[in-house]
Protein backbone atom coordinates (compact mmCIF):
# COMPACT_ATOMS: atom_id res chain seq x y z
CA UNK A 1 -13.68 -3.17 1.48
CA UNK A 2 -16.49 -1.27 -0.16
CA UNK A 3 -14.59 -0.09 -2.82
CA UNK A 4 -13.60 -2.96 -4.04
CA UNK A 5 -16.52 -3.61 -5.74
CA UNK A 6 -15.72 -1.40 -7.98
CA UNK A 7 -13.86 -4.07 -9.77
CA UNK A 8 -17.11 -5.59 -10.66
CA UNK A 9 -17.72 -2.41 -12.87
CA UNK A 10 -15.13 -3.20 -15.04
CA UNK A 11 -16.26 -6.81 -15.54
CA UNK A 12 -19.55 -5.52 -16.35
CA UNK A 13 -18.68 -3.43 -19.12
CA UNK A 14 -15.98 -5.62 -20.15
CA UNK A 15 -18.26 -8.76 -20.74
CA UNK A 16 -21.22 -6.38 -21.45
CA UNK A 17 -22.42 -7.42 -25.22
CA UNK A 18 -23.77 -3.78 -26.53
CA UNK A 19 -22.46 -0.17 -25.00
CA UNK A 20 -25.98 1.67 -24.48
CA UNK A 21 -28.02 4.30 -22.30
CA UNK A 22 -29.19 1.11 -20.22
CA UNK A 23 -25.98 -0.31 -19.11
CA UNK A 24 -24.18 3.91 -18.41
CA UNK A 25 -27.46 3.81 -15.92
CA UNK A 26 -26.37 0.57 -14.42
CA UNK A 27 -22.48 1.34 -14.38
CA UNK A 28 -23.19 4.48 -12.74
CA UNK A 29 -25.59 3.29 -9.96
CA UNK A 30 -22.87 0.70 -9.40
CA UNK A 31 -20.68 3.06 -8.79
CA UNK A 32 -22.35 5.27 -6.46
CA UNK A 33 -23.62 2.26 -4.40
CA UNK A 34 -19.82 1.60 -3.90
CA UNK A 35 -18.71 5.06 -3.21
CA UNK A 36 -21.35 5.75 -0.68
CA UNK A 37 -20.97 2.04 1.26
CA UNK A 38 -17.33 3.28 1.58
CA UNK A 39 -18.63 6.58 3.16
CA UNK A 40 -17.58 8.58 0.32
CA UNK A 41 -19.36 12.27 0.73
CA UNK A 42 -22.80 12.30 -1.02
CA UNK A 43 -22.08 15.68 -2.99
CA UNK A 44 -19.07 14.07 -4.26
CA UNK A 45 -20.65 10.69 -5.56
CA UNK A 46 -23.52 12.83 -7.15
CA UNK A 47 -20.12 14.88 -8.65
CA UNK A 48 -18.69 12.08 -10.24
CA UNK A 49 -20.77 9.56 -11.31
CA UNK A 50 -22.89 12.84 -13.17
CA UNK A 51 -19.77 13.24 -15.12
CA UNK A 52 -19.41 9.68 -15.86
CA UNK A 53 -22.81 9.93 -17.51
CA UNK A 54 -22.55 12.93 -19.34
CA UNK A 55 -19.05 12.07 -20.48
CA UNK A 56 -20.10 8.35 -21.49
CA UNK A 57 -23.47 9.45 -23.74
CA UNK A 58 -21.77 12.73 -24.94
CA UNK A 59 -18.06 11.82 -26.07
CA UNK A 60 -16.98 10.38 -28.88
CA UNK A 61 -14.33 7.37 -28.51
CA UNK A 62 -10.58 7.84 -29.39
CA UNK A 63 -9.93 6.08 -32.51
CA UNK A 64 -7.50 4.05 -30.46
CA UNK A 65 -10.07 3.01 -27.97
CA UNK A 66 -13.00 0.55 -28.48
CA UNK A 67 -16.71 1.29 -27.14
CA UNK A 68 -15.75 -0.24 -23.46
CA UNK A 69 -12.13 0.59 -23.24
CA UNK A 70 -13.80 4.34 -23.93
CA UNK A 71 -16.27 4.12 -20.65
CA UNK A 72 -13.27 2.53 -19.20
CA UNK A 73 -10.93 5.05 -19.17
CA UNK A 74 -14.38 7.48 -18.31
CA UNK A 75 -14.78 5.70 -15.26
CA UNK A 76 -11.05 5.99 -14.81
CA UNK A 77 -10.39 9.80 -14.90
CA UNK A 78 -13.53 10.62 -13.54
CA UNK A 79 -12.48 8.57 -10.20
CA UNK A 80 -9.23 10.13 -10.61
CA UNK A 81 -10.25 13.57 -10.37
CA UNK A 82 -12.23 12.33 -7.03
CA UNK A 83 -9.36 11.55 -5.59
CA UNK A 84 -7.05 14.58 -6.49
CA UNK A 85 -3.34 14.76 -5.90
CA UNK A 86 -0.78 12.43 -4.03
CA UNK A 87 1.99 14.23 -2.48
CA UNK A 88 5.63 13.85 -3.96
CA UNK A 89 8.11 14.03 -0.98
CA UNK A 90 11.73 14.77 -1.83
CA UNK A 91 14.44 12.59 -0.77
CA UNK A 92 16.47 15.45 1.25
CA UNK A 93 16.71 17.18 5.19
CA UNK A 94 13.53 17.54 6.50
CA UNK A 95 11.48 17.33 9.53
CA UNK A 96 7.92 15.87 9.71
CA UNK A 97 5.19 15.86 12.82
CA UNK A 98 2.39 13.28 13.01
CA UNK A 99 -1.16 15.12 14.30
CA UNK A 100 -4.34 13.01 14.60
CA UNK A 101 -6.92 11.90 17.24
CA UNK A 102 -6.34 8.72 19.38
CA UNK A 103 -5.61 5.32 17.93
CA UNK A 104 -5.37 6.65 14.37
CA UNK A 105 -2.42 4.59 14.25
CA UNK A 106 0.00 7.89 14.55
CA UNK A 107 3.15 6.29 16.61
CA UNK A 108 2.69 2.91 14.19
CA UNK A 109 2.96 5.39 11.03
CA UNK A 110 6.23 7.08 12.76
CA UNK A 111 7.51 4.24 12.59
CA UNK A 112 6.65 3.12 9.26
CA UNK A 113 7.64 6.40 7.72
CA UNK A 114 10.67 6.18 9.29
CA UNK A 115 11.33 2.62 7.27
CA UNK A 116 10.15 4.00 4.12
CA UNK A 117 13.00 6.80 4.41
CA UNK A 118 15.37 4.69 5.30
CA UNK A 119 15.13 2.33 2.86
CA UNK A 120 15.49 4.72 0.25
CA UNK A 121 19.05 5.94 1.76
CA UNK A 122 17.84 8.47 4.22
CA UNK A 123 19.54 8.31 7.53
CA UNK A 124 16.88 8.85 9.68
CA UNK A 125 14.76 9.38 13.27
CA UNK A 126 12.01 9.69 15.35
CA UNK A 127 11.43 11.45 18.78
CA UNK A 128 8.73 10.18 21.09
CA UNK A 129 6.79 13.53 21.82
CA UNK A 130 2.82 11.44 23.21
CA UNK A 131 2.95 12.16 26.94
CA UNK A 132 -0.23 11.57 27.22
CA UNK A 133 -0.66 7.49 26.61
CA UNK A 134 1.37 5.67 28.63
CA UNK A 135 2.04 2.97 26.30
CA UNK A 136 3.66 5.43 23.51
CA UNK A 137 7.65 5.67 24.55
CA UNK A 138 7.73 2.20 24.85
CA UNK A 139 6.00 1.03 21.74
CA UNK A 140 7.85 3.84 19.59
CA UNK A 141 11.05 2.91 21.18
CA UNK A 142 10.62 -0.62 20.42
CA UNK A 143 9.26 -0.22 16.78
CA UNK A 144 13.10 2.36 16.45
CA UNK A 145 14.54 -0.08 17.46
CA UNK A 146 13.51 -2.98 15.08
CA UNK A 147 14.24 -1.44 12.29
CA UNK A 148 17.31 -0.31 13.25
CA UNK A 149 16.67 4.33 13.04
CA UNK A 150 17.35 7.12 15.36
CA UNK A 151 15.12 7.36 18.43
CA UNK A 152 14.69 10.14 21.01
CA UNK A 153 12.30 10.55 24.36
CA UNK A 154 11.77 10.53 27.54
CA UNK A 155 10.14 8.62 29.58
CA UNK A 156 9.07 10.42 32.65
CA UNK A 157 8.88 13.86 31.08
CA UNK A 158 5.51 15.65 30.60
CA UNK A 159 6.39 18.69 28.19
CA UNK A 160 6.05 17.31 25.13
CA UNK A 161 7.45 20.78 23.65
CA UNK A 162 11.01 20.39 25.75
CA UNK A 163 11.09 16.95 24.46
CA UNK A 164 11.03 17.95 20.97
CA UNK A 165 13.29 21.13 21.13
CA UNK A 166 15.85 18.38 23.02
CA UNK A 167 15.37 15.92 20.65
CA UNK A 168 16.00 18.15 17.55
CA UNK A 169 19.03 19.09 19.08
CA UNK A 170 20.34 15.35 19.59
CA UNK A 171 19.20 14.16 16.33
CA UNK A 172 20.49 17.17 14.46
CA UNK A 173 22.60 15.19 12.63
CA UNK A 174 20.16 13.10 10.66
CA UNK A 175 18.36 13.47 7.32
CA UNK A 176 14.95 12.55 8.36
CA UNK A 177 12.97 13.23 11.73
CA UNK A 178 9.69 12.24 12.69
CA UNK A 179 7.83 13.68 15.00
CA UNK A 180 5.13 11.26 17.26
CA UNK A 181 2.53 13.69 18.65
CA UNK A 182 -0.35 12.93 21.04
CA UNK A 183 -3.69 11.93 20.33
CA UNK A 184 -7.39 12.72 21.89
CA UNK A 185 -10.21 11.20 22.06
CA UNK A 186 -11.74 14.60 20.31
CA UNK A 187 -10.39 17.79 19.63
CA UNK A 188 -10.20 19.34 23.40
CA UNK A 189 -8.54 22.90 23.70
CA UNK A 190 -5.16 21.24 25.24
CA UNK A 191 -4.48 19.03 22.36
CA UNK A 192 -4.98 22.16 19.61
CA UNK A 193 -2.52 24.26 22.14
CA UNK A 194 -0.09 21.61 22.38
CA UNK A 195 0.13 21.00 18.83
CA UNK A 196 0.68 24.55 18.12
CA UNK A 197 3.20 25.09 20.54
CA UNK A 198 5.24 21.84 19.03
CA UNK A 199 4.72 23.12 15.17
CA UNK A 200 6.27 26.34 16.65
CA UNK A 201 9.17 24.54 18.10
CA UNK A 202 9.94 21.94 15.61
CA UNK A 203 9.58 24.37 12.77
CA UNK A 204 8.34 20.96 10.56
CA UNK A 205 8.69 20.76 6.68
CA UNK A 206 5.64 18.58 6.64
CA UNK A 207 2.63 18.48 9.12
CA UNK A 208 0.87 15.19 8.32
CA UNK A 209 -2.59 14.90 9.20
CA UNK A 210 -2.89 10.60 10.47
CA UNK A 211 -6.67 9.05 9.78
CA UNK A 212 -8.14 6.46 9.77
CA UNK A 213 -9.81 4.72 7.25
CA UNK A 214 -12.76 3.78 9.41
CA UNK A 215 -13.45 7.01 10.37
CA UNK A 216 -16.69 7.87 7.85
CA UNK A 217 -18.05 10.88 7.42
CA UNK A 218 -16.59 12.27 10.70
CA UNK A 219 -13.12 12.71 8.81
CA UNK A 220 -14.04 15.82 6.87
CA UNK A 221 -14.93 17.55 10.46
CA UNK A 222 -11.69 16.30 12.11
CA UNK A 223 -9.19 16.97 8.83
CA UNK A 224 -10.77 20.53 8.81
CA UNK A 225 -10.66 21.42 12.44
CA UNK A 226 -6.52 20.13 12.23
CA UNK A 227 -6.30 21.93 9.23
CA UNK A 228 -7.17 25.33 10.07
CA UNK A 229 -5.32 24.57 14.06
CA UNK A 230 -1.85 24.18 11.99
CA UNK A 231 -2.29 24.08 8.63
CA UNK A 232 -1.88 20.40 7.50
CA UNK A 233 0.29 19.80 4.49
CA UNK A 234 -0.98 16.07 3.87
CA UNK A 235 -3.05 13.29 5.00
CA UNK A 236 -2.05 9.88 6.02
CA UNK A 237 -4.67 7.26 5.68
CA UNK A 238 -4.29 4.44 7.89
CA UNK A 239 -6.03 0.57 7.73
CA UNK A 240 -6.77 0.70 4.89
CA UNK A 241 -7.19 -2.70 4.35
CA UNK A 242 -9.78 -5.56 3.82
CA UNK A 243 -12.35 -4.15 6.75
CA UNK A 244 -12.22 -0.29 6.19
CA UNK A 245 -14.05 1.38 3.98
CA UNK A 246 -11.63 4.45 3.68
CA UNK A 247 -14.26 6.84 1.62
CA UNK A 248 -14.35 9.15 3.97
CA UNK A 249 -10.63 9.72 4.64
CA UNK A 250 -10.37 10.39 0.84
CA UNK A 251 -13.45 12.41 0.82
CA UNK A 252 -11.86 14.71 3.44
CA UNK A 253 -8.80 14.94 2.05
CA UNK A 254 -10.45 16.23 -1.18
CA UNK A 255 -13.20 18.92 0.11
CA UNK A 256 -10.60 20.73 2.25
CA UNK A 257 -8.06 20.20 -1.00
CA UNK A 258 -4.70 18.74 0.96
CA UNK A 259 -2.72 15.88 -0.63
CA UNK A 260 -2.99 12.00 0.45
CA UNK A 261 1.07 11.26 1.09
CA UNK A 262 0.22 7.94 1.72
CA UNK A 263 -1.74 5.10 2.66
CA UNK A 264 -1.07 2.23 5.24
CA UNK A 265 -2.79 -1.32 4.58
CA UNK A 266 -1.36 -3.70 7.08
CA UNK A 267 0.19 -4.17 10.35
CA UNK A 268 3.43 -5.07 9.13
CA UNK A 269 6.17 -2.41 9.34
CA UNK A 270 6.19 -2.11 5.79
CA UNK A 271 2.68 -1.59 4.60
CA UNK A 272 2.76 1.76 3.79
CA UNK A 273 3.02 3.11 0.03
CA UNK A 274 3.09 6.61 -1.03
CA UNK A 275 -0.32 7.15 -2.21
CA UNK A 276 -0.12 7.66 -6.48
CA UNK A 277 -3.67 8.22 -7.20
CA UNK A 278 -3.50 6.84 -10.75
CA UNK A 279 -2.30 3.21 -9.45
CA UNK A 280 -4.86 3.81 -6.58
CA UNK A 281 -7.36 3.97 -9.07
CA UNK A 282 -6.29 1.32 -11.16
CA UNK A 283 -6.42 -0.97 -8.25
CA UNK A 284 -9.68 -0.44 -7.08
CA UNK A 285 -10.59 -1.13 -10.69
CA UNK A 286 -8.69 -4.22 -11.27
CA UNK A 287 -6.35 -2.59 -13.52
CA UNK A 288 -3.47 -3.18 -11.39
CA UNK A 289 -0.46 -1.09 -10.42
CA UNK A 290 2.46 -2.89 -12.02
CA UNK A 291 4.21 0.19 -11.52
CA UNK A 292 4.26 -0.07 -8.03
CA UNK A 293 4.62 -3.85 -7.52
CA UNK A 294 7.73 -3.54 -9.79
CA UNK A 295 9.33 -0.96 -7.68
CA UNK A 296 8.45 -3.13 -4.58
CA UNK A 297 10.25 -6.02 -6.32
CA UNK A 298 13.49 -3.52 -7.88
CA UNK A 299 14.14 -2.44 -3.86
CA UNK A 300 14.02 -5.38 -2.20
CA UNK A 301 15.67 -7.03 -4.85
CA UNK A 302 18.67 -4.45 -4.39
CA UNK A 303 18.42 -5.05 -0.77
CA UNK A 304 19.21 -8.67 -0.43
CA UNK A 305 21.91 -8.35 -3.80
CA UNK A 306 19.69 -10.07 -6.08
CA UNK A 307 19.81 -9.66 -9.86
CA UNK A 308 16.21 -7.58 -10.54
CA UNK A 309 16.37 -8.39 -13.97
CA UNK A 310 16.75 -11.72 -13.63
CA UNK A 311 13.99 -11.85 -11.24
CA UNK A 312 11.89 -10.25 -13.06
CA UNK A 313 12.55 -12.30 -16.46
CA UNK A 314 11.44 -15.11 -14.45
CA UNK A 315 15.05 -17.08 -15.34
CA UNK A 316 15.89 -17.51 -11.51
CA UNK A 317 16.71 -21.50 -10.47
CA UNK A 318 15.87 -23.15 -7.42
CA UNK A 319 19.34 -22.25 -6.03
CA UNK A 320 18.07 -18.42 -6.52
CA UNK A 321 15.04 -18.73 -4.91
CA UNK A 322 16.92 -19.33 -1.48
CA UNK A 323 17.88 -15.81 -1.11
CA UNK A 324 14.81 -14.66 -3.72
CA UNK A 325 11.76 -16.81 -1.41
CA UNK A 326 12.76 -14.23 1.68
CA UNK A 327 12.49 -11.36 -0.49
CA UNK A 328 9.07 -12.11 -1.55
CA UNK A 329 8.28 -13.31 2.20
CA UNK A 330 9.27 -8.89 2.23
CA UNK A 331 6.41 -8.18 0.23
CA UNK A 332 4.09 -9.78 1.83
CA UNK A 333 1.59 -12.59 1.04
CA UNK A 334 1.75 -13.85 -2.63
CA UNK A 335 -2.26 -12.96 -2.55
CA UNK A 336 -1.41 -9.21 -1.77
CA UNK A 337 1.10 -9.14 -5.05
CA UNK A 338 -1.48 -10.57 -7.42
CA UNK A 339 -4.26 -7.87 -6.12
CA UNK A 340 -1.58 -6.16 -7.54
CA UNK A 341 -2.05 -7.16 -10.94
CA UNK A 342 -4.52 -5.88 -14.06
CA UNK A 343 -7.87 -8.14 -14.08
CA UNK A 344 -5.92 -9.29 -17.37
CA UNK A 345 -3.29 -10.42 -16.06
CA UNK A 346 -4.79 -12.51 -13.40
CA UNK A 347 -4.12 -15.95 -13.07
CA UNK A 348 -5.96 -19.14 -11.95
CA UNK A 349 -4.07 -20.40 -8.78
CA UNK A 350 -5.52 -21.80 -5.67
CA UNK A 351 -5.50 -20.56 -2.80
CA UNK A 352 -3.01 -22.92 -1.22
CA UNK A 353 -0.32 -21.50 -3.59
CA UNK A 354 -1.04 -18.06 -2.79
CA UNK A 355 -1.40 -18.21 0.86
CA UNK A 356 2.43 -18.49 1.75
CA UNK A 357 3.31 -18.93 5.14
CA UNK A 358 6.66 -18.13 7.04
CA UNK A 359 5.93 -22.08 7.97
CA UNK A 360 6.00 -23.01 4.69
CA UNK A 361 8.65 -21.09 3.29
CA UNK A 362 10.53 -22.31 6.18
CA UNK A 363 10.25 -25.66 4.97
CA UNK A 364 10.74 -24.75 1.51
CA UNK A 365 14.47 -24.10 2.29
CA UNK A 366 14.58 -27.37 4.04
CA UNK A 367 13.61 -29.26 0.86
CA UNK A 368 15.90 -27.27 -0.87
CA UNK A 369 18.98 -28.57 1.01
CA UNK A 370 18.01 -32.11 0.18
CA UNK A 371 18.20 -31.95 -3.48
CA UNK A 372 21.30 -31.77 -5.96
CA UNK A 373 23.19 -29.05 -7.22
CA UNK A 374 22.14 -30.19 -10.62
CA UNK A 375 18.78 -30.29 -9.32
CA UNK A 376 18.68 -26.99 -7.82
CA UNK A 377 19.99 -25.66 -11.04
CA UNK A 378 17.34 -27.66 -13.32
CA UNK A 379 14.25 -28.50 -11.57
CA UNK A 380 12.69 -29.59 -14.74
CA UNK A 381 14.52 -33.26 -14.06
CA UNK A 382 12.46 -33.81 -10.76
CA UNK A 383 10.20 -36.56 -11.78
CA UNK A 384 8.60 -39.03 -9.41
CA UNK A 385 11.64 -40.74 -8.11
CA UNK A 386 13.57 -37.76 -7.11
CA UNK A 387 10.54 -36.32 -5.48
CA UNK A 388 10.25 -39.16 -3.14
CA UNK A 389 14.15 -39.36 -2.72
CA UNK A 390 13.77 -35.84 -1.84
CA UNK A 391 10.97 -35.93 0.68
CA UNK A 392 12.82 -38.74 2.71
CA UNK A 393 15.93 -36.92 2.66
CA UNK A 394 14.31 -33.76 4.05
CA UNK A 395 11.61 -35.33 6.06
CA UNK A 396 8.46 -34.01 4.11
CA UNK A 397 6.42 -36.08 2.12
CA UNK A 398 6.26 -35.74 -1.39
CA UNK A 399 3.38 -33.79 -2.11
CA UNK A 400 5.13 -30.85 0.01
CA UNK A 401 8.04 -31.08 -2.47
CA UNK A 402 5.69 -30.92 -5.59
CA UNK A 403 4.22 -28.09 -3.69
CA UNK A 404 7.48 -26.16 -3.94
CA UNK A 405 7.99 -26.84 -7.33
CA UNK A 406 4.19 -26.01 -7.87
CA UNK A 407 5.02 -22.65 -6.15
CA UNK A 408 8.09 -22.14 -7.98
CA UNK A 409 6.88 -22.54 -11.80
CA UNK A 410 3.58 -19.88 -10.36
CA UNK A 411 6.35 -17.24 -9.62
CA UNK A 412 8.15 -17.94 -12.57
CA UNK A 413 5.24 -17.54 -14.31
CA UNK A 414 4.37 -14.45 -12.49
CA UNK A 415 7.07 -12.39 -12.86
CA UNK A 416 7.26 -13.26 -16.54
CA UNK A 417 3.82 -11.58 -16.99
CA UNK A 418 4.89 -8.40 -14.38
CA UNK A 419 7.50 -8.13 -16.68
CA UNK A 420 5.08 -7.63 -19.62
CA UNK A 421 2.37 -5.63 -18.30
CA UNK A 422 0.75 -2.66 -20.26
CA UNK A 423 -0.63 0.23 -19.75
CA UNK A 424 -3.76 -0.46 -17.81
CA UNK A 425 -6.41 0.77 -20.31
CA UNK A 426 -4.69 -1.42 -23.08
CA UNK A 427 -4.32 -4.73 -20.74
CA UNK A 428 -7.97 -4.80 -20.24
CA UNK A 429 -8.10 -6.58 -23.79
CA UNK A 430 -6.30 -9.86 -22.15
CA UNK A 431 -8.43 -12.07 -20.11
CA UNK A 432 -12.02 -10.63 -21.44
């Protein structure tokens, strides 16, 4: 992702040995290099990285701040402000619809929403109103399904609007209702007259405007024609992962002034995070979002009755990683959590300890069963002997089992340091 060279900002100034006009002229054509690769609108580089400068040759340090925590932080809340406001939705009765051209990942993000409401108590639904791709009743259907939420549509029916007044009516009873609408391949005059027959007939709280994060430049044309079609209440940016560039979808969001709600970065039904712009930032910096990550952690935590606490102290056993290992298998790879983390905080570990596999987990538990209770409890004692009595017992070899243990001592480790993280300007000081 283009942005994330941003990261290599920080670590200039960080190891940088004197704080001078030289290096703000470097920093800052740094920066707009890695705003514009990631399609960020040119007016809106040239807005921010001419306050960066100004700001970092004008302004005096807080007394609390060093020379490069100050252009830090400068760098921070000038990005920040490019970025604007995230959108806070309230956990209460609401209805929202899903507009966006063709495979912008709309009937995936129904879905997903429909998870993230759920999981935080919401009973919740979704109603199938695409009539125009075939595929769409099935695949939202299927996704309800799976993840166990409300679902209404119908198959053979081509009003999308009588779907949606129906399905309001079946699904009255439930918190949360998401509406799937149609895509295009552009904006043609049946897909703005559809949409605004279905906002008249849902009547939705939110109107969320789904984009890509591939889409460049050609975002701020689409958000704006949407926009003034329905008036769009907030924009949901989708793959944004490690091959889009995603500059554009905030750059639209921010010219026509309507709030990112959030952001998708995987395939997996829960990659989707309400977008906070300050850990947004932080992460594109390497400053982390421990905020976030220990949310992620606190809910899943709850989910599968775990102790948080002691997860997060790092005192769990072997015995607790049984139920813990499937909670982090939840969260996703263990190299997703540690992107996670300030530059700081970072730790050296290879990647075959941070690329966890179902497989491997999988085989993790089977290890498990062939050790002690007092082993399980204390894996300090496994030395060489119980290793290889362990390996034969499970039908491993030894180096898997010293994998485990290698794996278990890292998240120890790990969650120790989660536990401890600062505020992001202040961590910078570890690690530099």
């Amino acid at each position: 992702m283009a942005l994330s060279s941003l990261k290599e900002v920080v670590r200039k100034i960080a190891r940088s040995s004197a704080i001078d006009r030289h290096l703000v002229d470097e920093i800052v054509r740094d920066i707009q290099r890695a705003l514009i690769r990631a399609d960020v609108n040119v007016r809106q580089v040239k807005e921010i990285t001419d306050a960066i400068k100004k700001r970092a040759l004008s302004e005096e340090p807080l007394k609390s701040l060093n020379p490069k925590e100050h252009i830090i932080r400068i760098v921070y809340e000038e990005l920040l402000k490019g970025v604007g406001e995230g959108l806070e939705i309230p956990l209460e009765k609401a209805r929202i619809m899903l507009v966006g051209l063709q495979g912008s990942g709309k009937t995936t993000t129904a879905a997903k929403l429909a998870k993230y409401f759920k999981d935080r108590g919401m009973k919740t639904a979704v109603i199938a109103a695409d009539t125009w791709r075939p595929a769409a009743y099935e695949q939202l259907k299927q996704l309800a399904e799976n993840i166990d939420v409300g679902f209404y549509g119908r198959k053979n029916e081509r009003d999308a609007v009588r779907i949606v007044k129906k399905g309001l009516e079946e699904l009255k009873d439930y918190d949360m209702i998401i509406i799937d609408t149609a895509g295009r391949h552009a904006l043609e005059d049946d897909l703005i007259k559809e949409m605004i027959e279905i906002e008249k007939a849902a009547n939705p709280d939110y109107k969320f405007l789904v984009l890509d994060a591939a889409i460049g430049q050609l975002a701020s044309k689409q958000a704006e024609a949407f926009h003034s079609a329905i008036g769009i209440d907030g924009i949901v940016i989708t793959k944004f992962d490690g091959t889009a560039k995603g500059g554009g979808a905030l750059s639209a969001a921010r010219l026509i002034q309507i709030p990112i709600a959030f952001i998708g970065s995987g395939e997996k039904i829960d990659d989707l995070d309400r977008f906070d712009p300050a850990g947004f930032i932080s992460r594109l910096l390497g400053m982390g979002d421990i905020k976030a990550l220990l949310e992620k952690i606190e809910r899943i935590t709850q989910e599968d009755e775990l102790d948080p606490e002691k997860f997060l102290k790092g005192e769990f056993t072997l015995k607790d990683v049984y139920r813990q290992i499937e909670a982090m298998g939840k969260m996703g790879p263990v190299r997703k959590i540690f992107e996670m983390l300030p530059l700081g905080m970072s730790m050296k570990v290879d990647d075959e300890a941070m690329d966890m596999t179902q497989e491997k987990m999988r085989r993790f538990l089977v290890i498990m069963d062939s050790m002690t209770e007092e082993e399980l409890m204390n894996p300090k004692i496994i030395d060489g002997s119980r290793i290889r009595r362990i390996a034969i017992g499970s039908g491993t070899s030894p180096q898997e089992v010293k994998e485990l243990l290698k794996y278990y001592n890292t998240m120890k480790s790990l969650m120790k340091r989660m536990k401890k993280g600062r505020i992001p300007i202040k961590g910078l000081k570890m690690g530099f």
